[in-house]
N, C-alpha and C. Protein backbone atom coordinates (compact mmCIF):
# COMPACT_ATOMS: atom_id res chain seq x y z
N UNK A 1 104.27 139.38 75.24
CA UNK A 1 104.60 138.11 74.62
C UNK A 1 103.34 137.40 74.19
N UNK A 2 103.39 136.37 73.27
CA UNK A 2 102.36 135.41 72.77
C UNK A 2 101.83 134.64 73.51
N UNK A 3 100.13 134.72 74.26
CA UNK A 3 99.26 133.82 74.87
C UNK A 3 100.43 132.18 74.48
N UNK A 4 100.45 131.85 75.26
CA UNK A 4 100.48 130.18 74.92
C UNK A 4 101.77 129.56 75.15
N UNK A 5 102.86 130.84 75.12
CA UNK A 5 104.55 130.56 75.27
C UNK A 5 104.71 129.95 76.40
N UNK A 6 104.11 130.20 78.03
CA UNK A 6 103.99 129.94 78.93
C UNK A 6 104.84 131.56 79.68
N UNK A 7 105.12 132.59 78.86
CA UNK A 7 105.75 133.47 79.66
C UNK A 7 105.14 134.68 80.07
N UNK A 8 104.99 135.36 81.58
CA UNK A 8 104.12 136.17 82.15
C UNK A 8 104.27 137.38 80.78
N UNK A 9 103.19 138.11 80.72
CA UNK A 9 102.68 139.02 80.12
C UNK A 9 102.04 140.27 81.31
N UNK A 10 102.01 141.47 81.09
CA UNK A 10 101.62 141.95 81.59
C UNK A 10 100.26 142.69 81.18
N UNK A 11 99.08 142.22 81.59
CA UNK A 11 98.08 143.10 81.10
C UNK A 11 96.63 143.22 81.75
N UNK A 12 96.92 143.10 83.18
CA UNK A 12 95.92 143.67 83.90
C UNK A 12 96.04 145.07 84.80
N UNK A 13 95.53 145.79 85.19
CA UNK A 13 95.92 147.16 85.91
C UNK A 13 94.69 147.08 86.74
N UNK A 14 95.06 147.36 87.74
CA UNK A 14 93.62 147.51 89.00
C UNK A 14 93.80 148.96 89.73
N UNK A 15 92.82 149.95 89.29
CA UNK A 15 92.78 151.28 90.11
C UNK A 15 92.23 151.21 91.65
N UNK A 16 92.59 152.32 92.81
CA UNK A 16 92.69 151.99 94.03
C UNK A 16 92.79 153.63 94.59
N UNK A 17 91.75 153.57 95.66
CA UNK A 17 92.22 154.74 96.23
C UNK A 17 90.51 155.60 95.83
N UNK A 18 90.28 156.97 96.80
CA UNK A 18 89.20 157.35 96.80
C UNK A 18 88.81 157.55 95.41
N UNK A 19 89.44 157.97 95.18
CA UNK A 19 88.99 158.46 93.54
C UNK A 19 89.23 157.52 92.09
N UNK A 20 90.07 156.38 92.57
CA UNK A 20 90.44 155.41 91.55
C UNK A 20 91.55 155.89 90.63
N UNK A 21 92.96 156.97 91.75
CA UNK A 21 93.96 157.83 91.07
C UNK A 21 94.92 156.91 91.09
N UNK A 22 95.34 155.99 91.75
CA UNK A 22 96.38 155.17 91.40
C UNK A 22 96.13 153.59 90.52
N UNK A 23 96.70 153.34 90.19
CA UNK A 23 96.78 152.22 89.42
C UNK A 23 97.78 151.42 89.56
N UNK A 24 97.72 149.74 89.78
CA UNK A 24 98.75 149.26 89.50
C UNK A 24 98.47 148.37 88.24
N UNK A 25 99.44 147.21 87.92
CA UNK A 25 99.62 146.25 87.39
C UNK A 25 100.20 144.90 87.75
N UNK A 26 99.81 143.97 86.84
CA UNK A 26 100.09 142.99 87.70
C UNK A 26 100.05 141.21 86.82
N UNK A 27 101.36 140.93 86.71
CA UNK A 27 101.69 139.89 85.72
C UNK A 27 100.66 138.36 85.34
N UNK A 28 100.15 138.35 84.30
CA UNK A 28 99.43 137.17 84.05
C UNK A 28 100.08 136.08 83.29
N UNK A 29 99.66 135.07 83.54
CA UNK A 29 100.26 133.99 82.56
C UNK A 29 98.32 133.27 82.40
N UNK A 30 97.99 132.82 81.08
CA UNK A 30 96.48 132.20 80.78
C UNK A 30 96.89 130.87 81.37
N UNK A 31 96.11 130.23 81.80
CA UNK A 31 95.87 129.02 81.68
C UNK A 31 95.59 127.83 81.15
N UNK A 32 97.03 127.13 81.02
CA UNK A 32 96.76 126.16 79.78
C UNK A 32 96.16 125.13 79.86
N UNK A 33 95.46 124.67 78.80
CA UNK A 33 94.77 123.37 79.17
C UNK A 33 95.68 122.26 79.27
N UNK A 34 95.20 121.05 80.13
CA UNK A 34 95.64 120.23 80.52
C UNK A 34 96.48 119.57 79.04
N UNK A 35 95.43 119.25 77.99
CA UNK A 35 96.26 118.52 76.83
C UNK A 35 97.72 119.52 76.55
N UNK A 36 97.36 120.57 76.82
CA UNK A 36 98.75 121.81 75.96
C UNK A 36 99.86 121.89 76.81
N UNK A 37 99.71 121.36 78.24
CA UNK A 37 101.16 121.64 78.59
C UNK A 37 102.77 121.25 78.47
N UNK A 38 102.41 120.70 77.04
CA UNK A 38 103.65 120.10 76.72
C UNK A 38 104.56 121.32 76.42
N UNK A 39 104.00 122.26 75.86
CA UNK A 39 104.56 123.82 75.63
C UNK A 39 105.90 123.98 76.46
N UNK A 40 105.00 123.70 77.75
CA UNK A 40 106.17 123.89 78.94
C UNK A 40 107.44 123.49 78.60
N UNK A 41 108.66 123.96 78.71
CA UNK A 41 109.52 123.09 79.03
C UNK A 41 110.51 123.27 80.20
N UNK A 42 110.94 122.33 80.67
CA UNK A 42 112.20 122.88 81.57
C UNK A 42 113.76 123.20 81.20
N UNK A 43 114.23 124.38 81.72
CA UNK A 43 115.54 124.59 80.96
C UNK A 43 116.36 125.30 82.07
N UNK A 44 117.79 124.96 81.55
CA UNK A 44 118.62 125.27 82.76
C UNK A 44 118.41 125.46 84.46
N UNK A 45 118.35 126.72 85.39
CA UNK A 45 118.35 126.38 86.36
C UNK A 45 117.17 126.48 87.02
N UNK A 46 115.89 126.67 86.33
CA UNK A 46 114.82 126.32 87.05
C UNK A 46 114.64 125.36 87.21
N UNK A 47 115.25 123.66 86.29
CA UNK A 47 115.02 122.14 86.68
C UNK A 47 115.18 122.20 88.07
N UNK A 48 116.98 122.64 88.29
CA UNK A 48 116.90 122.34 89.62
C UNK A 48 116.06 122.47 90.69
N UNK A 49 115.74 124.18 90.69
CA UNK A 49 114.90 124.82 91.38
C UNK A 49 113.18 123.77 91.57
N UNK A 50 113.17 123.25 90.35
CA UNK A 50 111.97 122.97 90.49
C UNK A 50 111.91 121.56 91.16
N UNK A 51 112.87 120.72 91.27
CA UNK A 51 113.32 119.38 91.80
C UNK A 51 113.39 119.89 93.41
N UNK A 52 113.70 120.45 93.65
CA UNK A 52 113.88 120.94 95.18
C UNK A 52 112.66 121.29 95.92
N UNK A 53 111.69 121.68 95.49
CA UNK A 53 110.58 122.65 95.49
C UNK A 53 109.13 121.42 95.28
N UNK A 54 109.83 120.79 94.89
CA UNK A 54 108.87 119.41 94.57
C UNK A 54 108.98 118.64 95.91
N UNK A 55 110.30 118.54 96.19
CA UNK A 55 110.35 117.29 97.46
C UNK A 55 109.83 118.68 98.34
N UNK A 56 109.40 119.78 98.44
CA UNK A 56 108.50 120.47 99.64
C UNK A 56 106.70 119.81 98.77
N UNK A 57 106.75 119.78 98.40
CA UNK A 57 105.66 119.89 97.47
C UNK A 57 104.49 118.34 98.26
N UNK A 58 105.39 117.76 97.95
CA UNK A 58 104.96 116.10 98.28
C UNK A 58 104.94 115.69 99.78
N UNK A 59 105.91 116.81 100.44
CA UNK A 59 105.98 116.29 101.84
C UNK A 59 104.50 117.16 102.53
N UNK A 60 104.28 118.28 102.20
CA UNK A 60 103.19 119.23 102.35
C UNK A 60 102.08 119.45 101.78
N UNK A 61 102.14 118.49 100.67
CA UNK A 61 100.25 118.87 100.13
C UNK A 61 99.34 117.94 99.61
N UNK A 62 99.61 116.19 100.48
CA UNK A 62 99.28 115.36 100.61
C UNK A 62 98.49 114.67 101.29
N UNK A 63 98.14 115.77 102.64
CA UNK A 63 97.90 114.87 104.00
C UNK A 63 96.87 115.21 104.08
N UNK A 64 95.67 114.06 104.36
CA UNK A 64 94.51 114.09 104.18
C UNK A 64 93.84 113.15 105.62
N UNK A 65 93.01 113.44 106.62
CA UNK A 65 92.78 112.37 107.60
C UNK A 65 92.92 111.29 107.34
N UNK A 66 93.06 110.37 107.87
CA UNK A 66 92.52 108.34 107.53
C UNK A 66 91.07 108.63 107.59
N UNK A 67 90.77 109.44 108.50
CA UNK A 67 88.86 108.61 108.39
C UNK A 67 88.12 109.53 107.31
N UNK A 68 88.56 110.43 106.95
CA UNK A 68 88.44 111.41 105.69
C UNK A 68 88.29 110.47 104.75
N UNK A 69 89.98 110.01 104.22
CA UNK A 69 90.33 109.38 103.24
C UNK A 69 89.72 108.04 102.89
N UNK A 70 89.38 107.56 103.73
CA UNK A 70 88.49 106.40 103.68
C UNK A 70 87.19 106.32 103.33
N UNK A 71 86.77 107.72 103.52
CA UNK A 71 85.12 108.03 103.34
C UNK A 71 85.05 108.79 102.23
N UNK A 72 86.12 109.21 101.36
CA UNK A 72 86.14 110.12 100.10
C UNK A 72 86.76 108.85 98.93
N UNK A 73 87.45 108.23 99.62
CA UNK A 73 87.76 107.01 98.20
C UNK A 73 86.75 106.08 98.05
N UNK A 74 85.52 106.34 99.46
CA UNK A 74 84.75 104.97 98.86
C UNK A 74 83.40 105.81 97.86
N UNK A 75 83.62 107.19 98.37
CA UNK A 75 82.48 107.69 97.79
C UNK A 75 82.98 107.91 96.28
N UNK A 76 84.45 107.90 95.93
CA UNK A 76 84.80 108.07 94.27
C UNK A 76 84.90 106.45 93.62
N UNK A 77 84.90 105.28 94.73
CA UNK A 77 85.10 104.34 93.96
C UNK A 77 83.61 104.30 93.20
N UNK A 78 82.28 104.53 94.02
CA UNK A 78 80.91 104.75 93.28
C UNK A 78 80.57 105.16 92.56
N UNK A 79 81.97 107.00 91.83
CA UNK A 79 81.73 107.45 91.08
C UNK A 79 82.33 106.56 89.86
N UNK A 80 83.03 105.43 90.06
CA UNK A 80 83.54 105.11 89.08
C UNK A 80 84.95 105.55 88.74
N UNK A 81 85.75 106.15 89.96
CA UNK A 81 86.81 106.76 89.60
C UNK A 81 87.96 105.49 90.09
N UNK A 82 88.56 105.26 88.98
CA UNK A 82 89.80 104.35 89.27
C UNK A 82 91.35 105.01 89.07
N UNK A 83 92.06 104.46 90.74
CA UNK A 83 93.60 105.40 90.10
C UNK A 83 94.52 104.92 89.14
N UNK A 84 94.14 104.33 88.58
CA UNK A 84 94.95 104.14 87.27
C UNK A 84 94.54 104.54 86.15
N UNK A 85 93.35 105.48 86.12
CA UNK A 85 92.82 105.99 84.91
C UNK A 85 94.04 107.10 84.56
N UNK A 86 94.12 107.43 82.92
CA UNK A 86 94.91 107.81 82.19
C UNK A 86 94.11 109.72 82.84
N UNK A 87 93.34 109.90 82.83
CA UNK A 87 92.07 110.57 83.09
C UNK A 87 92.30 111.37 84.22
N UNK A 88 93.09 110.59 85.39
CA UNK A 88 92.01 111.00 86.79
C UNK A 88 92.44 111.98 86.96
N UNK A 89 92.94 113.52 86.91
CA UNK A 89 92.53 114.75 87.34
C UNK A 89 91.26 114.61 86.60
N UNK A 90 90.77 115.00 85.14
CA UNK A 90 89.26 115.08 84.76
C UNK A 90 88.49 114.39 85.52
N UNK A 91 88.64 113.31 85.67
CA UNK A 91 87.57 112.02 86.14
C UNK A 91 87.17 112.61 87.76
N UNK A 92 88.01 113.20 88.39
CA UNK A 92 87.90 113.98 89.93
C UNK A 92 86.90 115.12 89.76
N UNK A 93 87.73 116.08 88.93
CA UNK A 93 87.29 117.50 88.13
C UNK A 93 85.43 117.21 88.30
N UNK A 94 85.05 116.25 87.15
CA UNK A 94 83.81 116.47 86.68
C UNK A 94 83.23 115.14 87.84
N UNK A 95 83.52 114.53 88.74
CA UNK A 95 82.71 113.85 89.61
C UNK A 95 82.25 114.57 90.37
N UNK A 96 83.23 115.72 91.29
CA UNK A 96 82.72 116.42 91.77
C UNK A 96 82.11 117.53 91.70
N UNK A 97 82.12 118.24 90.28
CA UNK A 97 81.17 119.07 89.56
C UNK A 97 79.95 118.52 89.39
N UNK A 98 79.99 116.86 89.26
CA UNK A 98 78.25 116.36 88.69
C UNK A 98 77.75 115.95 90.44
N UNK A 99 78.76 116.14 91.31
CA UNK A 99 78.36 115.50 92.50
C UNK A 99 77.26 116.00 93.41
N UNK A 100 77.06 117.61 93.17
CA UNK A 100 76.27 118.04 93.98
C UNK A 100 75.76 119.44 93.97
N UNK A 101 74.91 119.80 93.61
CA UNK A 101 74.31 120.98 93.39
C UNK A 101 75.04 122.31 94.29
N UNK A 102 74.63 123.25 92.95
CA UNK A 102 75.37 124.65 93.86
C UNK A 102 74.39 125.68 94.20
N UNK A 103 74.66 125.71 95.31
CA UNK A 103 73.09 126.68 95.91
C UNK A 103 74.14 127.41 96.98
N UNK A 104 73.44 128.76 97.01
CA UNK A 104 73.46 129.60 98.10
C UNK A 104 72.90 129.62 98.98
N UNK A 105 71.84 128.69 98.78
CA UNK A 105 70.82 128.81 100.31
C UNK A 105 71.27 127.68 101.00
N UNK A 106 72.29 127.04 101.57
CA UNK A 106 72.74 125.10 101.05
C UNK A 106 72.62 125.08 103.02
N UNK A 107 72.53 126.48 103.69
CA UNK A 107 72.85 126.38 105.19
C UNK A 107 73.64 126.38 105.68
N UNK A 108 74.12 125.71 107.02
CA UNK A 108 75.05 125.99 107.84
C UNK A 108 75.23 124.18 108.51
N UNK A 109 76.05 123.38 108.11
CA UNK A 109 76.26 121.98 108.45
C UNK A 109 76.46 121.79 109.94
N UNK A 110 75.87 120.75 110.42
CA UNK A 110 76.11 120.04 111.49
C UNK A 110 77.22 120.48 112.50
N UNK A 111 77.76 121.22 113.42
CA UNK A 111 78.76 120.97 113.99
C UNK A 111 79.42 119.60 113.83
N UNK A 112 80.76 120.23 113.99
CA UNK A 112 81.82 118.62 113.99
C UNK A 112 81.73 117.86 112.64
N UNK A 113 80.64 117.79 111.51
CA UNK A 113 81.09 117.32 110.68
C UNK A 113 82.24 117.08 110.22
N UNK A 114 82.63 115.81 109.48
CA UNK A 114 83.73 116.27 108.27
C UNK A 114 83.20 117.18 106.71
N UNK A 115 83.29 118.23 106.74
CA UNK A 115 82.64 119.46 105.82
C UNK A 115 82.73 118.79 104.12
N UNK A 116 84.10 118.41 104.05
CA UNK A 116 84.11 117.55 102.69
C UNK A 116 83.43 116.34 102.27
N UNK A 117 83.28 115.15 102.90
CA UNK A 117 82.16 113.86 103.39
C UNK A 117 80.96 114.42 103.20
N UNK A 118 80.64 115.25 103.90
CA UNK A 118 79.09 115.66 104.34
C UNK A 118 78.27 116.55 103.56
N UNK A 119 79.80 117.14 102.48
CA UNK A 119 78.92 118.01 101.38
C UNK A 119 78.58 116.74 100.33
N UNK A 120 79.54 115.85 99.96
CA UNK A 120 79.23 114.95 98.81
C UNK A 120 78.46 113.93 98.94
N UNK A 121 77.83 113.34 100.46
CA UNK A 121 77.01 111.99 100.37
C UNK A 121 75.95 112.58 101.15
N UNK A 122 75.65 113.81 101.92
CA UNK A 122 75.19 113.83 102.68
C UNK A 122 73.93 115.40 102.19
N UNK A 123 74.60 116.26 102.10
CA UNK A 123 74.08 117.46 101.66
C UNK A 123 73.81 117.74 100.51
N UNK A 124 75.04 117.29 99.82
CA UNK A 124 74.93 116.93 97.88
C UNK A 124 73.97 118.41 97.31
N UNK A 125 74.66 119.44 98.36
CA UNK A 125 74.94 121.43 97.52
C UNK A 125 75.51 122.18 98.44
N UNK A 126 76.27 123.14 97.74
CA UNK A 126 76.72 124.16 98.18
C UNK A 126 77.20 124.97 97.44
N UNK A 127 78.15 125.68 97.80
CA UNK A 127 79.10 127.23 97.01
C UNK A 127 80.44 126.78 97.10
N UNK A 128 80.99 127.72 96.06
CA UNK A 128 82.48 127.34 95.67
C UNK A 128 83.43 126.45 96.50
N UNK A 129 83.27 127.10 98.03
CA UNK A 129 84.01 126.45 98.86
C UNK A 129 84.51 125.00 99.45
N UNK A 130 82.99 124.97 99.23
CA UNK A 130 82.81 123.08 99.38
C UNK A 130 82.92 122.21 98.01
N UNK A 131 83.05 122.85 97.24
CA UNK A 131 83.21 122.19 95.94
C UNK A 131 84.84 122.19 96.37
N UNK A 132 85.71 123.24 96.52
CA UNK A 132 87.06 123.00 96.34
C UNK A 132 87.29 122.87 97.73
N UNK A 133 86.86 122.45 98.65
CA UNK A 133 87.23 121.47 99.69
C UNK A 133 87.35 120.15 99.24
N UNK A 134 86.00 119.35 98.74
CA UNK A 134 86.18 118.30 98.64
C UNK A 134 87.23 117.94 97.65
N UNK A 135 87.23 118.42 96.32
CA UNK A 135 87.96 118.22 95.34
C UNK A 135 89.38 118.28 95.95
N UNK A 136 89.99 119.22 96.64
CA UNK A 136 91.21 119.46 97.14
C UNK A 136 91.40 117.58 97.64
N UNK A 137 90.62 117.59 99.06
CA UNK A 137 90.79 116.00 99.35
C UNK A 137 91.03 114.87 98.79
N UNK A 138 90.16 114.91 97.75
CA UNK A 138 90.16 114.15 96.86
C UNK A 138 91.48 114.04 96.25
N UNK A 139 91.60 114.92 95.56
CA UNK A 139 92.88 114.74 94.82
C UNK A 139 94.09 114.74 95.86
N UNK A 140 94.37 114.83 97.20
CA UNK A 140 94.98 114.84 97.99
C UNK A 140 95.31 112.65 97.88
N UNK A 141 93.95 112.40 97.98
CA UNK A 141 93.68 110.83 98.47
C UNK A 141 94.41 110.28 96.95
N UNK A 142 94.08 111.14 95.84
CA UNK A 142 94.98 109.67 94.85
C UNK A 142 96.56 110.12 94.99
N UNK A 143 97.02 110.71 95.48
CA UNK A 143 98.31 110.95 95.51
C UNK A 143 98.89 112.88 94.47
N UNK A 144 97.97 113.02 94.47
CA UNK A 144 98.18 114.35 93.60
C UNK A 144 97.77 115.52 94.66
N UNK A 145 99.05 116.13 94.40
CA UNK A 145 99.66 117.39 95.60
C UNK A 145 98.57 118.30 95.11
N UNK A 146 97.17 119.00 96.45
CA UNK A 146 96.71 119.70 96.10
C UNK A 146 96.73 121.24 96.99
N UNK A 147 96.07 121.93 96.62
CA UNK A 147 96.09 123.29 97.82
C UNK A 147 94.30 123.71 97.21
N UNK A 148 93.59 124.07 98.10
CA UNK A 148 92.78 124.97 98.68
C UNK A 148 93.13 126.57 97.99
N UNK A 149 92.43 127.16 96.96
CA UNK A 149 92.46 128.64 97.01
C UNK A 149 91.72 128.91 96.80
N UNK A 150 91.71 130.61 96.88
CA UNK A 150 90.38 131.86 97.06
C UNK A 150 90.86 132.89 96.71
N UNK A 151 90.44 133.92 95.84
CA UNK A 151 90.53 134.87 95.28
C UNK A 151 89.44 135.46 94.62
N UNK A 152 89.14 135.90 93.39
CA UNK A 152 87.90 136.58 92.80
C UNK A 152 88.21 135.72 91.09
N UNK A 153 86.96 135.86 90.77
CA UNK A 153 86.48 135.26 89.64
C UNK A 153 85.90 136.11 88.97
N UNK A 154 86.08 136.77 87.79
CA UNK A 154 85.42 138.05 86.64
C UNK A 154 85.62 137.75 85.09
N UNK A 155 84.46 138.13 84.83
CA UNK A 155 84.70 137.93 83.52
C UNK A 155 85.32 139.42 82.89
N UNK A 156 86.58 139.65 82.20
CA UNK A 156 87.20 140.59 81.98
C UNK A 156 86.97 141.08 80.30
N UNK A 157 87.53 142.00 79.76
CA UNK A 157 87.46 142.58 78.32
C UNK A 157 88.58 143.54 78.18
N UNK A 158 89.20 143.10 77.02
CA UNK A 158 90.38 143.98 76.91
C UNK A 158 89.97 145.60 76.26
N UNK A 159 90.70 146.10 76.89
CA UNK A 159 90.49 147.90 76.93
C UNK A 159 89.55 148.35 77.58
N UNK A 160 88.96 147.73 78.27
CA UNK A 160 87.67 148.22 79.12
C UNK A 160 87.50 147.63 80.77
N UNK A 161 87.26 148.44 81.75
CA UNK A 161 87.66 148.60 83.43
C UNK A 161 86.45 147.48 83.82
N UNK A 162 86.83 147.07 84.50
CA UNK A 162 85.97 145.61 85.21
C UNK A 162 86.09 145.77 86.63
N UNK A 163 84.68 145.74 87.52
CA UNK A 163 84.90 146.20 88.82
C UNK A 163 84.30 144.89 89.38
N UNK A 164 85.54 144.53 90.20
CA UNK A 164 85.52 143.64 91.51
C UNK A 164 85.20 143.88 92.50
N UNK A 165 84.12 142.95 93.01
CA UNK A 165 83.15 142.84 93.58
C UNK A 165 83.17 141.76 94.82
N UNK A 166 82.27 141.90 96.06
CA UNK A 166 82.43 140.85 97.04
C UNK A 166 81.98 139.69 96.07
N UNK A 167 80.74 139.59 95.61
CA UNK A 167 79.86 138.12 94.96
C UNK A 167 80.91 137.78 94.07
N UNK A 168 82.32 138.92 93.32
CA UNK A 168 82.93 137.75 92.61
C UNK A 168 84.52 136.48 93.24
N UNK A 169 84.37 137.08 95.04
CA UNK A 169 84.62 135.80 95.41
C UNK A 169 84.58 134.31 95.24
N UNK A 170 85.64 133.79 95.43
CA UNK A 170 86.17 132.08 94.65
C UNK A 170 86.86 131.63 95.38
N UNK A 171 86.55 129.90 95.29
CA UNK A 171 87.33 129.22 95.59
C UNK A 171 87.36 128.16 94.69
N UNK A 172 89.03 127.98 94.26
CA UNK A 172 88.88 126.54 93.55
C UNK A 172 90.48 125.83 94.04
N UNK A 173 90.54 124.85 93.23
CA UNK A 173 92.01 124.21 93.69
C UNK A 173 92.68 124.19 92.50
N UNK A 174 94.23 124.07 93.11
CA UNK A 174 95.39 124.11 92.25
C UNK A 174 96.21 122.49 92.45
N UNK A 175 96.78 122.01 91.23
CA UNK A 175 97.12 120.79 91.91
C UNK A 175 98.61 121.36 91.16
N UNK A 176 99.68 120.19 91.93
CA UNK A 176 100.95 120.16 91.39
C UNK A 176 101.21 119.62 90.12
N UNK A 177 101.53 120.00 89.31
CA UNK A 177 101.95 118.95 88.27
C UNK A 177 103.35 119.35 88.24
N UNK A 178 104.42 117.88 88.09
CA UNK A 178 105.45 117.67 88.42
C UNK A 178 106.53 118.53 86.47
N UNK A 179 107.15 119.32 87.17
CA UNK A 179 107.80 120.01 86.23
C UNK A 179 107.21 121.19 85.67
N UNK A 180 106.21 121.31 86.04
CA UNK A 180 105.10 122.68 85.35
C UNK A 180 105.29 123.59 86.83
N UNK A 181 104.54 122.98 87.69
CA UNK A 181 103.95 124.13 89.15
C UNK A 181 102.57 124.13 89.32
N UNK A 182 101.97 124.75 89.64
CA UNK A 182 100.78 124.59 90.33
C UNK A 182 100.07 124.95 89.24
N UNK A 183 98.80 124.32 89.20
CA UNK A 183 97.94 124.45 87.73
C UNK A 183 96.52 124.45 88.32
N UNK A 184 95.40 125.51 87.89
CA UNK A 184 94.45 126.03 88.11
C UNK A 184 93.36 124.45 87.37
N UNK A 185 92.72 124.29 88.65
CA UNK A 185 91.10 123.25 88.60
C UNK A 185 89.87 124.01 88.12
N UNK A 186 88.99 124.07 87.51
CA UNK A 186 88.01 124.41 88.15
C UNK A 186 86.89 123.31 88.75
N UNK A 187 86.17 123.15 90.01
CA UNK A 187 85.70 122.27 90.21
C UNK A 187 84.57 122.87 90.63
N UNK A 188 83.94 123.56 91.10
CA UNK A 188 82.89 124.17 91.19
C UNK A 188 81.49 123.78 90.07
N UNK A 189 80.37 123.31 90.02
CA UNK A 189 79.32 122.65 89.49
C UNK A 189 78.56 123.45 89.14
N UNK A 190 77.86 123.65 87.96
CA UNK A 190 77.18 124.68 87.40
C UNK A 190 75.61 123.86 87.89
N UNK A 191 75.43 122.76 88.25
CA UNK A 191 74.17 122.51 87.90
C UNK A 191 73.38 123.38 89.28
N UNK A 192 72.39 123.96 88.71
CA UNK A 192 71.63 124.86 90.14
C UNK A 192 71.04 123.67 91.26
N UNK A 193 70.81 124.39 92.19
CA UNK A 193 69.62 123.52 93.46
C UNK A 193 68.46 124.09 92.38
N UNK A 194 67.56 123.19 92.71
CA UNK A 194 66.20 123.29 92.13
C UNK A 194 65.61 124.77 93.63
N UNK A 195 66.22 124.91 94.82
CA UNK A 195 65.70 126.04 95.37
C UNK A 195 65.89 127.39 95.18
N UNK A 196 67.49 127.17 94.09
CA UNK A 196 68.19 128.64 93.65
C UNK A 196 67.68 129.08 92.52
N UNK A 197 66.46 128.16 91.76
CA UNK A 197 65.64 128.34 90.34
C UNK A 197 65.10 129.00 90.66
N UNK A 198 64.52 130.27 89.51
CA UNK A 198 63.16 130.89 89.57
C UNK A 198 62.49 130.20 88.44
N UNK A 199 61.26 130.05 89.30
CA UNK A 199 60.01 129.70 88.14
C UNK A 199 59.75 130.17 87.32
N UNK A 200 59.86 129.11 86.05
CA UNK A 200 59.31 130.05 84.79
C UNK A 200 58.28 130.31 84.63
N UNK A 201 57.25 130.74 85.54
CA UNK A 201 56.22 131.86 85.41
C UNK A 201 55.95 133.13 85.99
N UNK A 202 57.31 133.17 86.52
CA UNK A 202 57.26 134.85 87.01
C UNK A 202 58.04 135.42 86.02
């Protein structure tokens, strides 16, 4: 089917096994951008389905500490993030992308920290994880149903085999959007630690 309909397509295959003799497959749908999901629509009995599935949705992917939540809304009111912006998934998205450098060398935090708090006011770098920790919270605190995921990240090419790898481990978040389903973030920050640079004179 046509990129963009919103209907699974099939066109990835992942080989497996000593020799790479079996193969499966395994259904994709692209990811639409936020402006395009009007595409979507709802029709017959998935409304229902999806009305039902929502009140799990809201009761389960909301709950965020008080002393968390208190220490992540004051650190977005600084970013300038207000909940009545027309905006605020982006306005979350790119606060916490500009919030804090991504380094591999970023360590091993404090026991007992709160890990989300302590990456954004306190440590300000890390790897995927802590990017979609905090972001998850975050968007937890304005009222938008989020989840925590991990899987692999590749850059792919059609007709040609792409091998997955530990380093292309990921984490990012998915938030609810009401009548669609769960919709892919990326929040993860391109800007390097100045310790993960190599000098431009080697």
């Amino acid at each position: 089917s046509e990129i963009g309909t919103g209907v699974p397509y099939n066109d990835c295959y992942f080989t497996y096994g000593v020799n790479g003799n079996n193969t499966y497959g395994v259904p994709c749908m692209p990811d639409p951008d936020f402006a395009d999901l009007r595409f979507l629509s709802l029709m017959g009995d998935y409304a229902e389905y999806e009305l039902m599935y929502r009140d799990h949705v809201y009761e389960n992917y909301l709950d965020v500490p008080e002393r968390t939540r208190m220490a992540l809304m004051d650190w977005a009111a600084g970013q300038g993030i207000r909940p009545d912006s027309p905006t605020l998934i982006t306005d979350i998205q790119t606060a916490v992308q500009n919030g804090a450098y991504y380094s591999q060398h970023s360590g091993t935090y404090p026991p007992g920290v709160d890990v989300a708090v302590h990456f954004l006011t306190a440590a300000k770098e890390g790897v995927c994880q802590h990017f979609a920790t905090a972001a998850t919270l975050l968007y937890r605190c304005y009222g938008i149903p989020a989840r925590y995921t991990t899987g692999f990240l590749s850059t792919v090419y059609e007709g040609t085999g792409t091998a997955i790898v530990g380093n292309d481990a990921h984490a990012w978040v998915e938030i609810y959007q009401d009548g669609l389903g769960w919709v892919h973030v990326e929040v993860t920050g391109s800007n390097m630690s100045p310790d993960d640079m190599i000098p431009s004179d080697l």
